[in-house]
Protein backbone atom coordinates (compact mmCIF):
# COMPACT_ATOMS: atom_id res chain seq x y z
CA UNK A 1 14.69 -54.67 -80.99
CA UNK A 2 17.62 -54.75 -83.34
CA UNK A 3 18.47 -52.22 -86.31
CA UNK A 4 17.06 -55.21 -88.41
CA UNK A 5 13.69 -54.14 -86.65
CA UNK A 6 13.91 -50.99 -87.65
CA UNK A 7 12.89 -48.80 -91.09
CA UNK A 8 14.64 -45.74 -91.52
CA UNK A 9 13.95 -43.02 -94.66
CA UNK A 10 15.16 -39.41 -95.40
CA UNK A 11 12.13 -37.41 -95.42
CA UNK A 12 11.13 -33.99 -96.71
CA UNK A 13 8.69 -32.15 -93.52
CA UNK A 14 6.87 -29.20 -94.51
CA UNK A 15 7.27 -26.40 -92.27
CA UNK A 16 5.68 -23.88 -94.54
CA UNK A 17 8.35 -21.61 -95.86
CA UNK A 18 10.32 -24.60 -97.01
CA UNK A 19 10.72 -27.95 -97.27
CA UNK A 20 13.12 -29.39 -94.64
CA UNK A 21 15.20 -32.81 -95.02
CA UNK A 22 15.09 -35.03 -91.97
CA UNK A 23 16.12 -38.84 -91.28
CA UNK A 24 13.72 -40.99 -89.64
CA UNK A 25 13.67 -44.00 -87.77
CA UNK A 26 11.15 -46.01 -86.69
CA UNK A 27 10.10 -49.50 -85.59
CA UNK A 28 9.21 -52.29 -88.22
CA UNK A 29 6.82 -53.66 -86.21
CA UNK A 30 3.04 -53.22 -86.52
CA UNK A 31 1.81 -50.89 -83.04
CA UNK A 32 1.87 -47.30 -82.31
CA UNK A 33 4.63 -45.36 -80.67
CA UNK A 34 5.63 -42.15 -79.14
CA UNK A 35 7.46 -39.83 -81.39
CA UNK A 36 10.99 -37.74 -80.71
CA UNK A 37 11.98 -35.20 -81.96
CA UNK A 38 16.36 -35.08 -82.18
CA UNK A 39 18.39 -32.01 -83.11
CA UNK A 40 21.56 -32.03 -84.22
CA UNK A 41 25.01 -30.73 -83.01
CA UNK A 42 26.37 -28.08 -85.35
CA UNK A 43 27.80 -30.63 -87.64
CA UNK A 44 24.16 -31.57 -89.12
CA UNK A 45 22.49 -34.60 -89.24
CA UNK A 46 25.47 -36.41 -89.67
CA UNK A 47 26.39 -40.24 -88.97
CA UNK A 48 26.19 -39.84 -85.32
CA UNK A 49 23.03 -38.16 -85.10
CA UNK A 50 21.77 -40.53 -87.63
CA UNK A 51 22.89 -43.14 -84.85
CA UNK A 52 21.01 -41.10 -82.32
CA UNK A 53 17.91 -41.22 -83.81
CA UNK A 54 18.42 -45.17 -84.67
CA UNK A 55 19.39 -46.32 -81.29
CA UNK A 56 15.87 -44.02 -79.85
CA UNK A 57 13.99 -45.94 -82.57
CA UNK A 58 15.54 -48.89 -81.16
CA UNK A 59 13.97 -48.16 -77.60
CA UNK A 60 10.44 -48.35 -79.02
CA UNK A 61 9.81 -45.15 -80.99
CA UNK A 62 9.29 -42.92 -83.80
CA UNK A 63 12.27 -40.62 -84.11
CA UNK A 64 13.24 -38.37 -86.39
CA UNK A 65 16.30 -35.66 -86.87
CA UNK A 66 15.24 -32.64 -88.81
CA UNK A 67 18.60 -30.31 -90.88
CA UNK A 68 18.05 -27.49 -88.94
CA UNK A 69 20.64 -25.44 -91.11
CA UNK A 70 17.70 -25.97 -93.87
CA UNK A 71 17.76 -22.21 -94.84
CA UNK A 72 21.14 -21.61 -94.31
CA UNK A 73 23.18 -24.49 -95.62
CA UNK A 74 20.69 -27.70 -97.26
CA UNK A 75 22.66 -31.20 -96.79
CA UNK A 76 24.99 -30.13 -94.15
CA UNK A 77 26.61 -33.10 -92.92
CA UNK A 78 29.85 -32.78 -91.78
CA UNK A 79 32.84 -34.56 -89.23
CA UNK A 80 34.77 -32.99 -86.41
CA UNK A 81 36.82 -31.02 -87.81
CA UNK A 82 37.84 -27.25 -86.94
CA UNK A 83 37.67 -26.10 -89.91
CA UNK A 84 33.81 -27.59 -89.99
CA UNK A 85 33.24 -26.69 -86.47
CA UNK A 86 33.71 -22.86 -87.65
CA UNK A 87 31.69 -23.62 -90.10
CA UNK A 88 28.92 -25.00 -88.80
CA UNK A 89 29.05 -22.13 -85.91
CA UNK A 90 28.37 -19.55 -88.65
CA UNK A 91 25.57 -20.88 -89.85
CA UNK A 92 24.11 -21.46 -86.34
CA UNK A 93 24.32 -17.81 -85.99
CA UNK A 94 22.09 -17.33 -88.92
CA UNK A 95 19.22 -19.25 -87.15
CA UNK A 96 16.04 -17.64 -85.51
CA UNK A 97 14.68 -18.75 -82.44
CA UNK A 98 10.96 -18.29 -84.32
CA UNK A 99 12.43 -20.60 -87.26
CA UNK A 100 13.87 -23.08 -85.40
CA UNK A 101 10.41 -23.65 -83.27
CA UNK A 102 8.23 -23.52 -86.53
CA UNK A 103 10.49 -26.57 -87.98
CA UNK A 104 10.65 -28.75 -84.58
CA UNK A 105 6.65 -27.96 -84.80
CA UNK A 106 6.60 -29.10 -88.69
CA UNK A 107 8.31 -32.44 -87.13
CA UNK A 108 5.90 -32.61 -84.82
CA UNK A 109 3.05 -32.66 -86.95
CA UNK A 110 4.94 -34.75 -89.81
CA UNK A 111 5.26 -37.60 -86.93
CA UNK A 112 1.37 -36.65 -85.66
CA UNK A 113 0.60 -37.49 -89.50
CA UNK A 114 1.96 -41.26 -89.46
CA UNK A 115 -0.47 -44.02 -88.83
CA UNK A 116 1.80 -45.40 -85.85
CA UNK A 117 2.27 -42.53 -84.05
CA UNK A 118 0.88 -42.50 -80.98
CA UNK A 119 0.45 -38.57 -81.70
CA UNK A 120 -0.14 -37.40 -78.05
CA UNK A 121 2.98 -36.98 -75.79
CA UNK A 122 6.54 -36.09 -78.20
CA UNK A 123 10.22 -36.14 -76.58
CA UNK A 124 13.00 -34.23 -77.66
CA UNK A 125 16.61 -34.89 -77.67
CA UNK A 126 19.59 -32.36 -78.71
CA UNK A 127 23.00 -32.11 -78.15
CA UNK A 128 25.41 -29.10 -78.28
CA UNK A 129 23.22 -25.87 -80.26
CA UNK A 130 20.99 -28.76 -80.15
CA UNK A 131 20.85 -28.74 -76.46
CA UNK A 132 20.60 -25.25 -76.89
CA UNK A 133 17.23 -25.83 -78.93
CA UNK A 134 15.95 -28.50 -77.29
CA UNK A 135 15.68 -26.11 -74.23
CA UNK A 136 13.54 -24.31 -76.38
CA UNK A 137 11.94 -26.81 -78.06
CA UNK A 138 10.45 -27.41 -74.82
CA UNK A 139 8.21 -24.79 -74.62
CA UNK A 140 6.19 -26.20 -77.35
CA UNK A 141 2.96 -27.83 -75.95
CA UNK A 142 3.47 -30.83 -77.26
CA UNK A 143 6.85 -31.71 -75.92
CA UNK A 144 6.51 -33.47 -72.28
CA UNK A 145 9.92 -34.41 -72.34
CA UNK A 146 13.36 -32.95 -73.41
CA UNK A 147 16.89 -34.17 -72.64
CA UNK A 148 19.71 -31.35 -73.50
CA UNK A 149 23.18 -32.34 -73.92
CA UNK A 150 25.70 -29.69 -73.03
CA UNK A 151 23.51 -26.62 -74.68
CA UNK A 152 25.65 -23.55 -74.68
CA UNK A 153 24.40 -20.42 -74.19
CA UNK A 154 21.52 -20.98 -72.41
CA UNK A 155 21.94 -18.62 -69.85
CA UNK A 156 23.72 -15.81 -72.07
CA UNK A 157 21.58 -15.95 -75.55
CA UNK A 158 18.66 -17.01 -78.42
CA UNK A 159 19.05 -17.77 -81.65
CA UNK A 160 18.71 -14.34 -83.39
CA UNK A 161 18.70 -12.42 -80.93
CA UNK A 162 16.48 -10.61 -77.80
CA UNK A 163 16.64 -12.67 -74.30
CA UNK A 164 18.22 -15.40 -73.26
CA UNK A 165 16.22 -18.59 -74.24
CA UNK A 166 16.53 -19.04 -69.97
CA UNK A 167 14.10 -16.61 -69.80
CA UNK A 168 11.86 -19.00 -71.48
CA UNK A 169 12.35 -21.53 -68.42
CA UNK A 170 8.63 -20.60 -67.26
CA UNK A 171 6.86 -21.77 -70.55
CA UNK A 172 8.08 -25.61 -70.69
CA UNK A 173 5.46 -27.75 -70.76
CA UNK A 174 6.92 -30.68 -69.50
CA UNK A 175 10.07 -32.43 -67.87
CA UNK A 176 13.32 -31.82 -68.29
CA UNK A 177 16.90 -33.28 -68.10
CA UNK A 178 19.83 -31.38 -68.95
CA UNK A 179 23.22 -32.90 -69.06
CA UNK A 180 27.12 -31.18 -68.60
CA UNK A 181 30.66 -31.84 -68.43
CA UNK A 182 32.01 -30.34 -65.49
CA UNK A 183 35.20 -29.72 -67.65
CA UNK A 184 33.61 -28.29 -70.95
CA UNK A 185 34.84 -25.06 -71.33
CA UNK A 186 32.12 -23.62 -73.38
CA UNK A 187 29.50 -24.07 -70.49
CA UNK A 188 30.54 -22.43 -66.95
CA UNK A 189 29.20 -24.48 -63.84
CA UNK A 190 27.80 -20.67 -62.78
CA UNK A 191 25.67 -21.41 -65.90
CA UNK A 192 24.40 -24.52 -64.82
CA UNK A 193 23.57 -23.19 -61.19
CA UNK A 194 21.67 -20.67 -62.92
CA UNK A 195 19.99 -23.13 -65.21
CA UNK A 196 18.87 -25.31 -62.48
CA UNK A 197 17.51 -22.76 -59.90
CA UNK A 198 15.41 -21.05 -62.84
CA UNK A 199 13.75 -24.21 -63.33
CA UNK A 200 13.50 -24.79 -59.77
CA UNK A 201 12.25 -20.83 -59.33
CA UNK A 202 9.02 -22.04 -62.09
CA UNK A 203 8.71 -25.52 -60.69
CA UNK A 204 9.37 -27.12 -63.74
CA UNK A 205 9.58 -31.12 -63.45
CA UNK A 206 13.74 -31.56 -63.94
CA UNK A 207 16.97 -32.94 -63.01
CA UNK A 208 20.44 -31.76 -63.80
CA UNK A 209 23.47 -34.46 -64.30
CA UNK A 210 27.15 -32.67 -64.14
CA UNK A 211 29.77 -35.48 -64.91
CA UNK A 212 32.87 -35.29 -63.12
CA UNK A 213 35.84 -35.33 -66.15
CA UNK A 214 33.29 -34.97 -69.01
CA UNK A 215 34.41 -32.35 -71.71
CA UNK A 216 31.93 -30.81 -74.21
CA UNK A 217 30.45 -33.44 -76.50
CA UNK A 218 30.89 -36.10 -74.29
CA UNK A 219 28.35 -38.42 -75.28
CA UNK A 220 29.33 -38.46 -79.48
CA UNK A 221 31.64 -41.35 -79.73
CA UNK A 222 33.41 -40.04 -82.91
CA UNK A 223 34.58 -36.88 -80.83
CA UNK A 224 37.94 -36.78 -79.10
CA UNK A 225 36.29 -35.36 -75.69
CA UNK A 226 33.70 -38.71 -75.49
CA UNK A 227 33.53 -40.09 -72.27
CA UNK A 228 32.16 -43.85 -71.87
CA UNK A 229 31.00 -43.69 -68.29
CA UNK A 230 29.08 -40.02 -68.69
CA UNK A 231 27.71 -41.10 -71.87
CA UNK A 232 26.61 -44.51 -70.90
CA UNK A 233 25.26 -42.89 -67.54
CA UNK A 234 23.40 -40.32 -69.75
CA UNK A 235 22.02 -42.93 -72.08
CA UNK A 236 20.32 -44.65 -69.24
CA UNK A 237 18.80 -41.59 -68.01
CA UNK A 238 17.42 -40.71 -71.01
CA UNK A 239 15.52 -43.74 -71.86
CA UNK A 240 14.73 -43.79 -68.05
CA UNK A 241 13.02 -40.42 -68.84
CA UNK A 242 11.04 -41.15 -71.99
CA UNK A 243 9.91 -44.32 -70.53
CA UNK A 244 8.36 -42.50 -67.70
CA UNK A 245 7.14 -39.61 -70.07
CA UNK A 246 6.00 -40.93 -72.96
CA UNK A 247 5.00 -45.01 -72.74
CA UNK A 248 2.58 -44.21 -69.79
């Protein structure tokens, strides 16, 4: 399947309080498909999450990337820069852990609503605070399987507050993959130990991938710390995961 096979559309989802933009993507071609779910870094839904969700589309599914900055900063969309990283940091410390599920739900249901949906098992992908919230996004029912990218923070906080979302580890529902850079300086490898023998302690279906020379952000390709071997590794693993998960 080619990005000629594909349709893609920005989308308003109703998640009750408000209206939020998304991008989807989704195969031209008459069937049903799983749906994914993919959160952004704190740059928005920008080209390379727009990418994201293509190339998942590409792999046989429905996928769509909701602005999870709705509330705090509509049409966010931004590059690499550090005066936009600082930017986009201080509006991911105006999100809510209770927002930020009812929105990934809203997706949910928005795919559940399409007539080629297969509308029973959903994946979610994230990278950076959308690692962070795909570890959380996991605890929704309907998620069976997740793949975080280099969430910080896991271990230390939540989005607006009260425990860390690792104390959430016991409530996901399904399988998960978390990815790291064993030279990002954002996430410690104490973290990740911690990370993995939570999900280990609650028996939840996982597998951690630390990437020797891998920086944060590896895997975006229009960031200075991408790495072509961790990312392409990744990749693999990924669509290893959602074909196991979600085309049975």
């Amino acid at each position: 399947m080619t990005v000629s096979d594909l349709k893609t559309n920005d989308i308003k989802i109703d998640a009750g309080d408000v209206q939020v933009d998304a991008y989807l993507a989704e195969p031209s071609t008459e069937g049903t498909y799983p749906g994914v779910i993919v959160i952004q870094e704190v740059f928005g839904v920008n080209d390379h999450i727009k990418d994201v969700t293509r190339r998942i589309a590409n792999e046989g599914y429905i996928a769509v990337a909701p602005a999870i900055y709705q509330r705090q900063a509509p049409g966010f969309a931004v590059g690499y820069s550090e005066q936009k990283l600082a930017e986009g940091r201080k509006y991911k410390e105006q999100t809510k852990a209770s927002e930020l599920l009812n929105d990934i739900q809203a997706s949910i249901n928005c795919l559940k609503s399409l007539p080629n949906c297969q509308g029973e098992r959903f994946g979610c992908i994230g990278f950076c605070f959308g690692g962070h919230v795909a570890y959380l996004a996991a605890t929704l029912p309907d998620i069976q399987a997740t793949a975080s990218f280099y969430g910080a923070g896991i271990a230390t906080n939540t989005p607006g507050g009260g425990e860390p979302i690792i104390t959430r580890t016991k409530d996901i529902q399904g399988t998960l993959y978390a990815f790291f850079g064993k030279e990002d300086p954002l996430i410690p490898l104490e973290q990740v130990d911690q990370i993995e023998a939570e999900l280990k302690k609650h028996n939840i279906p996982h597998r951690i991938f630390r990437y020797d020379g891998a920086e944060h952000g590896f895997f975006c390709d229009q960031r200075a710390s991408y790495q072509p071997a961790a990312a392409q590794d990744s990749w693999e693993r990924v669509q290893g995961l959602f074909q196991e998960t979600l085309k049975q």
